[in-house]
Protein backbone atom coordinates (compact mmCIF):
# COMPACT_ATOMS: atom_id res chain seq x y z
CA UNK A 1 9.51 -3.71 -15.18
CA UNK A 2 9.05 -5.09 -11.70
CA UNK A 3 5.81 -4.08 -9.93
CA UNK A 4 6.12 -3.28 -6.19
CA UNK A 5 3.37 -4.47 -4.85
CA UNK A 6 2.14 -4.50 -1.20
CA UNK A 7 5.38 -6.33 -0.04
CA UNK A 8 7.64 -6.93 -3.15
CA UNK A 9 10.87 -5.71 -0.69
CA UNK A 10 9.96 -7.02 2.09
CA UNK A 11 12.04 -9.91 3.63
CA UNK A 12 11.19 -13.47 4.44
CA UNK A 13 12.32 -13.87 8.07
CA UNK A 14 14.92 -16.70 7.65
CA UNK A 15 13.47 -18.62 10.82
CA UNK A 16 10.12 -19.70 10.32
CA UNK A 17 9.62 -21.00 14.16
CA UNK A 18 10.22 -17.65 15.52
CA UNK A 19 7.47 -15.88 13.72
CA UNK A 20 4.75 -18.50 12.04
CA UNK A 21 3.39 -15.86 9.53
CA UNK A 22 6.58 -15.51 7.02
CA UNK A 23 7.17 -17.67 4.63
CA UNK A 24 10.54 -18.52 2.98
CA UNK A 25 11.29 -16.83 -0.52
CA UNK A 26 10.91 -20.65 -2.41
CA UNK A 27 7.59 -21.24 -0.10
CA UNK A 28 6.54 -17.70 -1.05
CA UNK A 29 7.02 -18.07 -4.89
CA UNK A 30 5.15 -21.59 -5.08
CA UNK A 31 2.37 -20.18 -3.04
CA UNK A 32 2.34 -16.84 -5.68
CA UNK A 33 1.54 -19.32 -8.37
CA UNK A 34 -1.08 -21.27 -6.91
CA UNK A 35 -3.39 -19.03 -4.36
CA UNK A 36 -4.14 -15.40 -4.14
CA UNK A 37 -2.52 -13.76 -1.67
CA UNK A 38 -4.04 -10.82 0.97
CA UNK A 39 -3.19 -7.86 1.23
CA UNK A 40 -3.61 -4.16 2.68
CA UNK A 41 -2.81 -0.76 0.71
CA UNK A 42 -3.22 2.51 3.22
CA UNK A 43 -3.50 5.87 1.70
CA UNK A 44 -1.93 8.05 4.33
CA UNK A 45 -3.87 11.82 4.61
CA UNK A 46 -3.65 14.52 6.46
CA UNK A 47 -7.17 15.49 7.91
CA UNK A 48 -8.75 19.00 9.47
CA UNK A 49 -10.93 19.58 12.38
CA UNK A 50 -13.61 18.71 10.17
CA UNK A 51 -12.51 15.16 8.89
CA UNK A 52 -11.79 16.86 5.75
CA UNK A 53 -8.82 15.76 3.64
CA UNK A 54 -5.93 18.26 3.23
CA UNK A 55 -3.10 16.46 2.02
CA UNK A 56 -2.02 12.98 0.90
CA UNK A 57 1.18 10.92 1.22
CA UNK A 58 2.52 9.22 -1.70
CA UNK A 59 5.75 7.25 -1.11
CA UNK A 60 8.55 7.83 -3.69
CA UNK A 61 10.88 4.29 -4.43
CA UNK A 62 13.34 2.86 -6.70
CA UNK A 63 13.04 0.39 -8.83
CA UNK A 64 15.59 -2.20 -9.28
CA UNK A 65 16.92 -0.61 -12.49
CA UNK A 66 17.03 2.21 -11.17
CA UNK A 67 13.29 4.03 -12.36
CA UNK A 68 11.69 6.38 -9.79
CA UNK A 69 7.89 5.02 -8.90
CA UNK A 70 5.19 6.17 -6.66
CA UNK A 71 3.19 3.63 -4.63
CA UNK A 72 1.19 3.59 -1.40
CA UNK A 73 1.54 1.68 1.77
CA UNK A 74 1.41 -2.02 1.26
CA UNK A 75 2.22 -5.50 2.78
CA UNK A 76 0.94 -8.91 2.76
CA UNK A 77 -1.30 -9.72 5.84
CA UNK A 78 0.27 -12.65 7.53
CA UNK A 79 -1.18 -15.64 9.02
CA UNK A 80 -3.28 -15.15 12.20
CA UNK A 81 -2.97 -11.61 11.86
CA UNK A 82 -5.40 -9.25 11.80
CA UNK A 83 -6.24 -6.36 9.42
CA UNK A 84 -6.06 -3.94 11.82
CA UNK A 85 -2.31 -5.15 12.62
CA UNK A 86 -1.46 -5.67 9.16
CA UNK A 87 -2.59 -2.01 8.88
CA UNK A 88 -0.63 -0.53 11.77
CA UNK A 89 2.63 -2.83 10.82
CA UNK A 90 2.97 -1.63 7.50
CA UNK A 91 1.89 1.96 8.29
CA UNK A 92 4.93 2.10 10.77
CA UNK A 93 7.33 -0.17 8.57
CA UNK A 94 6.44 2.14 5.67
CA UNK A 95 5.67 6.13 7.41
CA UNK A 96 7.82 5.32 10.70
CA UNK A 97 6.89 4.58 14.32
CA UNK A 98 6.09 8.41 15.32
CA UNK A 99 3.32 8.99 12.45
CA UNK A 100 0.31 7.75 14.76
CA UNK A 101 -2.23 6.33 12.32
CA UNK A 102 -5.76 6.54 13.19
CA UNK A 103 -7.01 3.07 12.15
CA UNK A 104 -10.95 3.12 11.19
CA UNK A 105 -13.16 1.89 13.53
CA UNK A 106 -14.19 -0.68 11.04
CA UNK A 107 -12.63 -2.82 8.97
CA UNK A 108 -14.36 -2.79 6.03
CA UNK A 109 -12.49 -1.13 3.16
CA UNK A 110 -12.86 1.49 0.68
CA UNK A 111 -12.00 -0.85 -1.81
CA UNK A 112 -11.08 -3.84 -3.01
CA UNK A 113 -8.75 -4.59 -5.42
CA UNK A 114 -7.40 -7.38 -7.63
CA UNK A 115 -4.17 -7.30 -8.62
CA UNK A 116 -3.49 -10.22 -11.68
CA UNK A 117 -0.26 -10.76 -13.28
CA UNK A 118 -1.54 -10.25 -16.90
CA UNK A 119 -2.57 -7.00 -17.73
CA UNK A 120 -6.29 -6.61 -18.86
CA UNK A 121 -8.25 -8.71 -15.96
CA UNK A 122 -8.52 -5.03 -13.68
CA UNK A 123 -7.06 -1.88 -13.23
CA UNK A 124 -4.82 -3.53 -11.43
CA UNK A 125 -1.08 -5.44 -12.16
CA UNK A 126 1.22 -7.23 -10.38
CA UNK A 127 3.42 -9.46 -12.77
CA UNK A 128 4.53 -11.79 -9.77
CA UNK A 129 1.26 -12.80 -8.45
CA UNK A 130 -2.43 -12.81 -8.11
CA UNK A 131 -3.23 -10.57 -4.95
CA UNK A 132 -6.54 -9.22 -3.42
CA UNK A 133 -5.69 -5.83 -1.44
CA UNK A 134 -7.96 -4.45 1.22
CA UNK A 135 -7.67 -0.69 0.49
CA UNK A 136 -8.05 2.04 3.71
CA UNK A 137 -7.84 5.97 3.90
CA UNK A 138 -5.97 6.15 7.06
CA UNK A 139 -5.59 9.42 8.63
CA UNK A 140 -2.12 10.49 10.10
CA UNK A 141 -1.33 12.81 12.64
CA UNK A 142 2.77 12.40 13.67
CA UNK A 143 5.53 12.97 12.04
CA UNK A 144 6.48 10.54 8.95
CA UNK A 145 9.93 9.63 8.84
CA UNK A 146 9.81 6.59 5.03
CA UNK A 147 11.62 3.82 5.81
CA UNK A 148 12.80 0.13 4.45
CA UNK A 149 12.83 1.37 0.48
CA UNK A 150 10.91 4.60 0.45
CA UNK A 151 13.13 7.16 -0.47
CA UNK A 152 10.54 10.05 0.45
CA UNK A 153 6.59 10.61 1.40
CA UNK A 154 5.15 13.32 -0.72
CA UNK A 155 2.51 15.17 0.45
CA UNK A 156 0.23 16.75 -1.72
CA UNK A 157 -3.32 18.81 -1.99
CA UNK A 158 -6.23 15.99 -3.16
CA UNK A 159 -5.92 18.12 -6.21
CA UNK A 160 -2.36 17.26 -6.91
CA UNK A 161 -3.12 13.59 -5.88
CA UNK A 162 -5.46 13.20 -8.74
CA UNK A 163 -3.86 14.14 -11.46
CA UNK A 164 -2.95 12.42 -14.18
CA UNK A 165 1.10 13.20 -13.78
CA UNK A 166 0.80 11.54 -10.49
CA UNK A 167 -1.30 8.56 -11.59
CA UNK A 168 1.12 8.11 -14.48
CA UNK A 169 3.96 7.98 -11.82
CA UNK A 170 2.44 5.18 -9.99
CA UNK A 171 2.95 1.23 -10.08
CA UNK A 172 0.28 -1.16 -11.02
CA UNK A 173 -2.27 0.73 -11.31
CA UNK A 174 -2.38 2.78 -8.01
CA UNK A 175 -3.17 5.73 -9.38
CA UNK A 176 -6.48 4.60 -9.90
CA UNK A 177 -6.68 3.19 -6.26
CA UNK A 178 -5.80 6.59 -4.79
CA UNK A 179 -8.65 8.38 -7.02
CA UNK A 180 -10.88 5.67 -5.74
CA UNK A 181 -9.70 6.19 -2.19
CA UNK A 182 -10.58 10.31 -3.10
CA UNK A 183 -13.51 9.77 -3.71
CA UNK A 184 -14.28 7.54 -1.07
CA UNK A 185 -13.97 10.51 1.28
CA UNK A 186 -15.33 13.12 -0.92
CA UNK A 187 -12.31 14.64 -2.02
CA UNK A 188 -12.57 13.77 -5.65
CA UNK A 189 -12.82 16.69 -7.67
């Protein structure tokens, strides 16, 4: 089965001049075997007045054979670009341009993790690649429209987010990601 990780759909822009930070698809696959690539995962949340956590989004995609997956917000962070672009791009590429993140302050992450292309090394799998992700909790507050190859955005309770059903619907090991990005807010129960 093909893993989507942070950008697996996303296209190489066929003119490299016109924006510096894409690279071709055969530029992309030798680089995938020889360097770790960055990356940043958002888990989208709904918060109160209080900064608690009410609800989470989980995207819902296809797979090429046709399987239904769950998976966060992902992409590769391009060259000269910061995180807190790379954030806000994929955010609206991913949730639309009218769900108005609220990017941290900081950029320091809840987590990072290591995606390797053998099973075993982490929680964490991505058969095409070695990939370090930069994980956020980014809180929402728009409307979220999925887009590119999300099919929907679930939202749940943090209860429903952590169970096990959910985890076992979600690619290379995300499911552990989004109880890691639960707890980093205190909504691990």
């Amino acid at each position: 089965m093909a893993v989507r990780t942070p950008d697996a759909d996303e296209p190489d822009d066929p003119q490299p001049a016109a924006t510096p930070g894409w690279l071709s698809d055969i530029e992309l696959e030798q680089i995938r075997h020889r360097l770790p690539l960055l990356y940043v995962e958002a888990v989208p949340v709904r918060v109160d007045g209080l900064g608690v956590v009410t609800e989470v989004g989980v995207l819902l995609r296809a797979t090429a054979t046709g399987q239904m997956t769950r998976t966060l917000v992902s992409g590769r962070v391009m060259y000269g670009e910061t995180l807190r672009d790379a954030l806000f791009r994929h955010l609206e590429k991913d949730l639309g341009p009218m769900a108005f993140p609220l990017l941290p302050a900081s950029p320091v992450p809840f987590h990072v993790a290591e995606y390797f292309p053998l099973p075993g090394l982490s929680p964490f799998t991505d058969e095409r690649q070695h990939a370090v992700a930069l994980a956020y909790v980014v809180p929402v507050t728009g409307t979220c429209e999925p887009r590119q190859d999300a099919l929907e955005l679930t939202w749940m309770t943090p209860v429903e987010a952590q169970s096990d059903a959910v985890a076992d619907e979600m690619e290379g090991g995300r499911g552990t990601l989004l109880r890691m990005a639960l707890a980093s807010v205190g909504g691990l129960i």
